[in-house]
C-alpha atoms as a PDB file:
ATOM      1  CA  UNK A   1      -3.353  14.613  -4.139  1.00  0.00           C
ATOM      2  CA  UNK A   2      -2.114  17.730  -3.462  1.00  0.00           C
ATOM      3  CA  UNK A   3      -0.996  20.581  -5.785  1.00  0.00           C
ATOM      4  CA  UNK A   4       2.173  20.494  -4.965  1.00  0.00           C
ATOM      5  CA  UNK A   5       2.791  16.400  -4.950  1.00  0.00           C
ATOM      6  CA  UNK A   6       1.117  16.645  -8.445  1.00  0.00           C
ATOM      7  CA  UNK A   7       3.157  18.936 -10.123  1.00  0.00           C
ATOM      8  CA  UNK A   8       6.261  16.971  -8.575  1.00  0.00           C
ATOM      9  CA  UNK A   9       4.341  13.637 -10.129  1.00  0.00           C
ATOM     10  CA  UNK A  10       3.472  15.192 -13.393  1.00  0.00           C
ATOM     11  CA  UNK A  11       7.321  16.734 -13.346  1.00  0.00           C
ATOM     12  CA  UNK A  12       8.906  13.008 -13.324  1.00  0.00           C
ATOM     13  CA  UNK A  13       6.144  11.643 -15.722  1.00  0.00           C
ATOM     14  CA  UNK A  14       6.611  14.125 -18.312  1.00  0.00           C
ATOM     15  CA  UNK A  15      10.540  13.406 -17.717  1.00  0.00           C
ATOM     16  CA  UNK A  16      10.032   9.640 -18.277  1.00  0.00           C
ATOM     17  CA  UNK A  17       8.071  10.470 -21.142  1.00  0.00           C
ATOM     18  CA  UNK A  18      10.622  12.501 -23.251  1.00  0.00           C
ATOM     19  CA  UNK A  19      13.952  10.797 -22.322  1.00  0.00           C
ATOM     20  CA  UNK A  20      12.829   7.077 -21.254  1.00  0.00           C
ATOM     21  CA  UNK A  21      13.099   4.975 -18.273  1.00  0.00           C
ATOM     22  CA  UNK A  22      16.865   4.679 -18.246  1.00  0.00           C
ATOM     23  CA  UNK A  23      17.395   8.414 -17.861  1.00  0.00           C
ATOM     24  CA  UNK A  24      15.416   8.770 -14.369  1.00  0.00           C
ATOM     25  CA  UNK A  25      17.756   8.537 -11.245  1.00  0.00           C
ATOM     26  CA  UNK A  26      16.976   6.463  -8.346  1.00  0.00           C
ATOM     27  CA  UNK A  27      15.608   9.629  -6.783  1.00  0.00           C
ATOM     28  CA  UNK A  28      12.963  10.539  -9.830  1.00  0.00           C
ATOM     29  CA  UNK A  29      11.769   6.080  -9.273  1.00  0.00           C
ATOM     30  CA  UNK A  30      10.776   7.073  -5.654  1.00  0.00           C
ATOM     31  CA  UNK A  31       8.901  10.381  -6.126  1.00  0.00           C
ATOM     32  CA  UNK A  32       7.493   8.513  -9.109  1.00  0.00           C
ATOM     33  CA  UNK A  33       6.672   5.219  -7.570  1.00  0.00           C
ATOM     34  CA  UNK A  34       5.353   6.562  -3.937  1.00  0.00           C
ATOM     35  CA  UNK A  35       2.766   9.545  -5.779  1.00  0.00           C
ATOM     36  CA  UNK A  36       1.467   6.222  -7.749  1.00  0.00           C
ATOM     37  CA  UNK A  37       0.668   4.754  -3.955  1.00  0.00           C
ATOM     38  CA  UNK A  38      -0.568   7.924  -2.872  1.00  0.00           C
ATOM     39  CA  UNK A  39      -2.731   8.688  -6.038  1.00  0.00           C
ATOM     40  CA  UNK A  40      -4.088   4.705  -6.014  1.00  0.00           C
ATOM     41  CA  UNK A  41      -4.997   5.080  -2.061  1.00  0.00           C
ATOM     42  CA  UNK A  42      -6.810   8.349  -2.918  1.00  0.00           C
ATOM     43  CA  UNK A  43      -8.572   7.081  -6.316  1.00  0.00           C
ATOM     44  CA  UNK A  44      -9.575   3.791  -4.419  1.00  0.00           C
ATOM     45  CA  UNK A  45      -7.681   1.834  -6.772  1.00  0.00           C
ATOM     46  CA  UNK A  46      -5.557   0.922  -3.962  1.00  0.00           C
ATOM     47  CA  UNK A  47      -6.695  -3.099  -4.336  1.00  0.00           C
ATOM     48  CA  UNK A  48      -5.900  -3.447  -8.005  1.00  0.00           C
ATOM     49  CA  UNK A  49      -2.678  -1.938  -7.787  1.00  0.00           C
ATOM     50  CA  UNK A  50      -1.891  -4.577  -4.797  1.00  0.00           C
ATOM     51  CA  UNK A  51      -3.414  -7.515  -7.003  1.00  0.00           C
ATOM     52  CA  UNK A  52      -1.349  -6.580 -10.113  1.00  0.00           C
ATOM     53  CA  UNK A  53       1.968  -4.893  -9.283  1.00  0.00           C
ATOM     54  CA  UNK A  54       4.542  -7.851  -8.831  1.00  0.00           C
ATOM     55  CA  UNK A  55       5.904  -8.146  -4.858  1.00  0.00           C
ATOM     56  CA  UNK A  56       9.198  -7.038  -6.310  1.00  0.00           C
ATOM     57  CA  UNK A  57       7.546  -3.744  -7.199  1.00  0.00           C
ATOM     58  CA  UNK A  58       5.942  -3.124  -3.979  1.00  0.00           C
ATOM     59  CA  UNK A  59       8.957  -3.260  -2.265  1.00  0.00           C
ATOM     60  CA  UNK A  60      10.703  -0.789  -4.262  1.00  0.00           C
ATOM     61  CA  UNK A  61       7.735   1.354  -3.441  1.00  0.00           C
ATOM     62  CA  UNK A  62       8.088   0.989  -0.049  1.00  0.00           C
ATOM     63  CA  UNK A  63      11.736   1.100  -0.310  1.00  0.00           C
ATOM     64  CA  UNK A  64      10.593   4.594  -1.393  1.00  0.00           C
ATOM     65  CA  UNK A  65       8.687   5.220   1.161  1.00  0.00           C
ATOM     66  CA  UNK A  66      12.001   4.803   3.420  1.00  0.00           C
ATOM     67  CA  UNK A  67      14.090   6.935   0.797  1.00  0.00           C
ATOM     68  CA  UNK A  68      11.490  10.112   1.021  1.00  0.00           C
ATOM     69  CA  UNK A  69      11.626   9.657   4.947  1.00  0.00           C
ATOM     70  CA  UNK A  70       8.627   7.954   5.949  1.00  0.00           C
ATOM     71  CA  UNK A  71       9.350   4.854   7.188  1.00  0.00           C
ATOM     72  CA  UNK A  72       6.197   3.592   9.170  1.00  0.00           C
ATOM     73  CA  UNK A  73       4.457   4.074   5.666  1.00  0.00           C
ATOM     74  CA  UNK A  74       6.982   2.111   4.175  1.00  0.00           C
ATOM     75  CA  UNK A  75       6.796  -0.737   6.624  1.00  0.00           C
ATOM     76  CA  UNK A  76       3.084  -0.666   6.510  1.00  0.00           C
ATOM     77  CA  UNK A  77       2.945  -2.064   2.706  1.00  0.00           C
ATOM     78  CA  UNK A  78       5.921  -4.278   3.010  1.00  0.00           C
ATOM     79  CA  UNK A  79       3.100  -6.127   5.882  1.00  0.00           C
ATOM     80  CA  UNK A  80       0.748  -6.021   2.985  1.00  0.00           C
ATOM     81  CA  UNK A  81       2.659  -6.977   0.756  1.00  0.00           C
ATOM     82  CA  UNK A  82       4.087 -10.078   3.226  1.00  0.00           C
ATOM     83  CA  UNK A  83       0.406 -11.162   3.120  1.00  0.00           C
ATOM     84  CA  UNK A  84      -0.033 -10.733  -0.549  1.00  0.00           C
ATOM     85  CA  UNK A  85       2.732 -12.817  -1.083  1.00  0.00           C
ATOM     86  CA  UNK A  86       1.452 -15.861   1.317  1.00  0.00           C
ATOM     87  CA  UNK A  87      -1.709 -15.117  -0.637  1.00  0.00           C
ATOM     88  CA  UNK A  88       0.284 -16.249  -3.817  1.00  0.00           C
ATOM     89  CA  UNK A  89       1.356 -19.378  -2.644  1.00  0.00           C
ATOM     90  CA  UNK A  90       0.419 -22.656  -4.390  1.00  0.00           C
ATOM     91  CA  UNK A  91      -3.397 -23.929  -2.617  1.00  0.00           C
ATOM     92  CA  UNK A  92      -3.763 -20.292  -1.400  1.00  0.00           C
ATOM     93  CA  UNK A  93      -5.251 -19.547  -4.732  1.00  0.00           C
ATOM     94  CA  UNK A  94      -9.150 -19.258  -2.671  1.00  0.00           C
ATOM     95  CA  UNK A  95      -7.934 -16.304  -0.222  1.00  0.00           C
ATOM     96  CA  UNK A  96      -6.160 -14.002  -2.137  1.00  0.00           C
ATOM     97  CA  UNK A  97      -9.245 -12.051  -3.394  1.00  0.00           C
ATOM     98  CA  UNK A  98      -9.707 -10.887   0.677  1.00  0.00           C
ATOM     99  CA  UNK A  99      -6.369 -10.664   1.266  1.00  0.00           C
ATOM    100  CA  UNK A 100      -5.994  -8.084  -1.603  1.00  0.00           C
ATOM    101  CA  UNK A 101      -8.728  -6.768  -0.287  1.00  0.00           C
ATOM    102  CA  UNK A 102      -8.651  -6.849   3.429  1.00  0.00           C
ATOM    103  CA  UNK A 103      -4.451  -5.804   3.195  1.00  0.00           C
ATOM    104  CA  UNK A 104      -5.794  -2.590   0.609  1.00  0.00           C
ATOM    105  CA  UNK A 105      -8.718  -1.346   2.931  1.00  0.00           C
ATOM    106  CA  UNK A 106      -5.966  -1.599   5.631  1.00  0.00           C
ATOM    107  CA  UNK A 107      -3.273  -0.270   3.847  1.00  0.00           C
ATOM    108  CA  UNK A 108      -6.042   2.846   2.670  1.00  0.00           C
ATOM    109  CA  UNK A 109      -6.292   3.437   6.045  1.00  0.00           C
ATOM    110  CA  UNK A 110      -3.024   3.826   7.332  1.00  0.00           C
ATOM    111  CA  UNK A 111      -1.741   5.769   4.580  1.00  0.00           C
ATOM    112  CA  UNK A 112      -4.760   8.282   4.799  1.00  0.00           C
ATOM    113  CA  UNK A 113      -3.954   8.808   8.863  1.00  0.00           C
ATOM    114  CA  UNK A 114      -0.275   9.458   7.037  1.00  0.00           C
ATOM    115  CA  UNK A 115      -0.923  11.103   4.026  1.00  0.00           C
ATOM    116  CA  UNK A 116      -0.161  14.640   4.901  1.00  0.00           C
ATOM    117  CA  UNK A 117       3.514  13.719   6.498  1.00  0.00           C
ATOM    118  CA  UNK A 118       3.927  11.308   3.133  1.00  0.00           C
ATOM    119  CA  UNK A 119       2.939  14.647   1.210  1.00  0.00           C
ATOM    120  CA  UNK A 120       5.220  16.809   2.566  1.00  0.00           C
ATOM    121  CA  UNK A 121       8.032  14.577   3.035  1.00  0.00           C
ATOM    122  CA  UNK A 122       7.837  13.894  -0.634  1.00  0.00           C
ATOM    123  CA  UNK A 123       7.750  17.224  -1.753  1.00  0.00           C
ATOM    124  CA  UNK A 124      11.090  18.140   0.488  1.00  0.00           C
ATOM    125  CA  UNK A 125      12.506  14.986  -1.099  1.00  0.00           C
ATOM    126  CA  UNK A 126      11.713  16.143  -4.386  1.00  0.00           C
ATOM    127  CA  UNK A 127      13.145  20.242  -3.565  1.00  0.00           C
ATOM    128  CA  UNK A 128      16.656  18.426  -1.945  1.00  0.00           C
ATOM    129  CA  UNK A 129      17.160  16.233  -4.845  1.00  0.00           C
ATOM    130  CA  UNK A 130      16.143  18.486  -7.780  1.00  0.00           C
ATOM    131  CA  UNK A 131      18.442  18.393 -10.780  1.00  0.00           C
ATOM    132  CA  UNK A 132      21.136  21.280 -10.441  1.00  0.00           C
ATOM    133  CA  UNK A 133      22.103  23.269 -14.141  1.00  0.00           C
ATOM    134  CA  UNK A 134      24.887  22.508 -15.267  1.00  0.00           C
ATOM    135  CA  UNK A 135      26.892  26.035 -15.516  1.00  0.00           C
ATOM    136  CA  UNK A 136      28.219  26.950 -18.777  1.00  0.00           C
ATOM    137  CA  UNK A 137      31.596  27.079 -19.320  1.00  0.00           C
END
């Protein structure tokens, strides 16, 4: 990842560390929740995150995608995560293990071609939502 997307990640973990869950805006969830994607794609951990994080979850990471400006990223895992979710359905039980697989190899792809836009759109996200000082008064 670059420098500059992990100090923004490390920024919003450390944040989420000290004051909890319920203090990060909707803004801090999306840098938060699209650095995970980009940091799983890079690790290759890309399929386990797919197998484990609930559909719900996926979309709000590609909802994030969309919120940071990068909307081709975003609909790329909501197509993964369409297939995940037939995957899940009762009798499908035998396919999921290649769908995870086959939709996270994709997915891997895709986002690599995209990574630098993702990267810098993030990182612009992150500068025009930054948390103003209060002035004292």
């Amino acid at each position: 990842m670059s420098d500059a997307v992990d100090l923004v990640s490390n920024a919003v973990r450390s944040r989420l560390l000290r004051d909890g869950a319920d203090a990060l805006r909707e803004t801090e969830w999306h840098l938060l929740r699209v650095s995970h994607l980009l940091n799983a794609a890079e690790r290759g951990t890309l399929p386990r995150l797919l197998a484990d994080t609930p559909i719900a979850e996926l979309l709000d990471v590609a909802d994030g995608l969309d919120a940071i400006g990068s909307p081709n990223a975003g609909q790329r895992l909501r197509t993964a995560t369409e297939h995940l979710a037939v995957a899940n359905d009762p009798g499908n039980g035998l396919i999921r293990a290649d769908t995870v697989a086959n939709s996270a190899q994709l997915l891997a792809e895709q986002l690599a071609a995209m990574r630098g836009e993702i990267e810098r759109r993030l990182v612009e996200y992150a500068v025009r939502h930054r948390e103003r000082p209060v002035a004292a008064g």
